[in-house]
Protein backbone atom coordinates (compact mmCIF):
# COMPACT_ATOMS: atom_id res chain seq x y z
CA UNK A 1 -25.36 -11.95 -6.70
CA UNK A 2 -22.44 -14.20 -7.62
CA UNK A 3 -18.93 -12.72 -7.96
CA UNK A 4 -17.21 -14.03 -10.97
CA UNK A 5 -13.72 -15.11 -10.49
CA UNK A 6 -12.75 -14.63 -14.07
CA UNK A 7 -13.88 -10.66 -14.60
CA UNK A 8 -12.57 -10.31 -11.18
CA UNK A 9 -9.08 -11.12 -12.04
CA UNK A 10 -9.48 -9.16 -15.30
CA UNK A 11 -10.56 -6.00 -13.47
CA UNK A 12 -7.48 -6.85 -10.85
CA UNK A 13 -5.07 -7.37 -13.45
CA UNK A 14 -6.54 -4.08 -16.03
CA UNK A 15 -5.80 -1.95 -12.61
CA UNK A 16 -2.55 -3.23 -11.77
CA UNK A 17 -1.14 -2.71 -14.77
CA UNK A 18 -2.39 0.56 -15.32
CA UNK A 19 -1.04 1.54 -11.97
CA UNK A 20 2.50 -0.09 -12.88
CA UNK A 21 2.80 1.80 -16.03
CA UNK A 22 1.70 5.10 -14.17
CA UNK A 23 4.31 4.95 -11.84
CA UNK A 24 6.74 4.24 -15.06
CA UNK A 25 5.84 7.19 -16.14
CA UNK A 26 5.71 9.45 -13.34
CA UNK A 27 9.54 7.72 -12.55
CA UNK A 28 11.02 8.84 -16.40
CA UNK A 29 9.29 12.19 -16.10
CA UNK A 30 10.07 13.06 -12.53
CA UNK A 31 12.19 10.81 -10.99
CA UNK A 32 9.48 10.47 -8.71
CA UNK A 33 8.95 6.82 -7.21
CA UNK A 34 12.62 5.54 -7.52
CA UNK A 35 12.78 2.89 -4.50
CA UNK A 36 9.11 1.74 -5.34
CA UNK A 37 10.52 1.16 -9.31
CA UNK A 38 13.53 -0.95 -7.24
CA UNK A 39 10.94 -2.99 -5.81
CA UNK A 40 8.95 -3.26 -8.80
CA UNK A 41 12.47 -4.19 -10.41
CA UNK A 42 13.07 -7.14 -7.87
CA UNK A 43 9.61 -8.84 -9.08
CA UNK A 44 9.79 -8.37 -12.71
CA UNK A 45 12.55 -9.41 -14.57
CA UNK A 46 13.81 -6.52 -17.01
CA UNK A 47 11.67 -3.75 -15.48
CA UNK A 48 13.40 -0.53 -14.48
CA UNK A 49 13.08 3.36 -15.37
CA UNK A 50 15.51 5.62 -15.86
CA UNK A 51 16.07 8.82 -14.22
CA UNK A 52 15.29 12.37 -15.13
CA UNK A 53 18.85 12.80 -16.30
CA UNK A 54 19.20 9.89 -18.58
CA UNK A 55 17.86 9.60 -22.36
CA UNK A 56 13.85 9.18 -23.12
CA UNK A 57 11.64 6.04 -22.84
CA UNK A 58 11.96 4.17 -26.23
CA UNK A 59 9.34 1.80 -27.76
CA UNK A 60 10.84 -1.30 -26.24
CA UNK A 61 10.67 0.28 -22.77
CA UNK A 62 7.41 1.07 -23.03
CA UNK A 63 5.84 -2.41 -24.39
CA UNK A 64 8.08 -4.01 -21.38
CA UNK A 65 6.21 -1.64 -18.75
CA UNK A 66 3.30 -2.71 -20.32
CA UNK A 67 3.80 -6.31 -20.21
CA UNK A 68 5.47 -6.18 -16.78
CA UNK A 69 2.13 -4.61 -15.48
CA UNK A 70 0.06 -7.19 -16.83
């Protein structure tokens, strides 16, 4: 059995992302995860999640999580 490079990095890349956009969303709801969202913040350009105090993830925040992730 063979392990194929190309549906390797697309299972890598599917679990990343859905981990990146978890911890978006567990940051806006909670607050929990701030200094991991900093780091996340230092590697991709334009991520960032508000706090718990601040207003509610719009559309735009949302597709960048998503696209930050992946």
């Amino acid at each position: 059995m063979r392990l194929d490079a190309l549906r390797l990095g697309l299972a890598a890349g599917i679990v990343w992302a859905a981990g990146v956009v978890f911890l978006a969303i567990c940051a806006r709801i909670t607050g929990w995860g701030g200094p991991a969202i900093a780091v996340m913040a230092s590697l991709y350009i334009g991520y960032g999640a508000p706090g718990p105090g601040r207003s509610s993830a719009r559309f735009g925040d949302l597709s960048t999580d998503l696209s930050a992730g992946f």
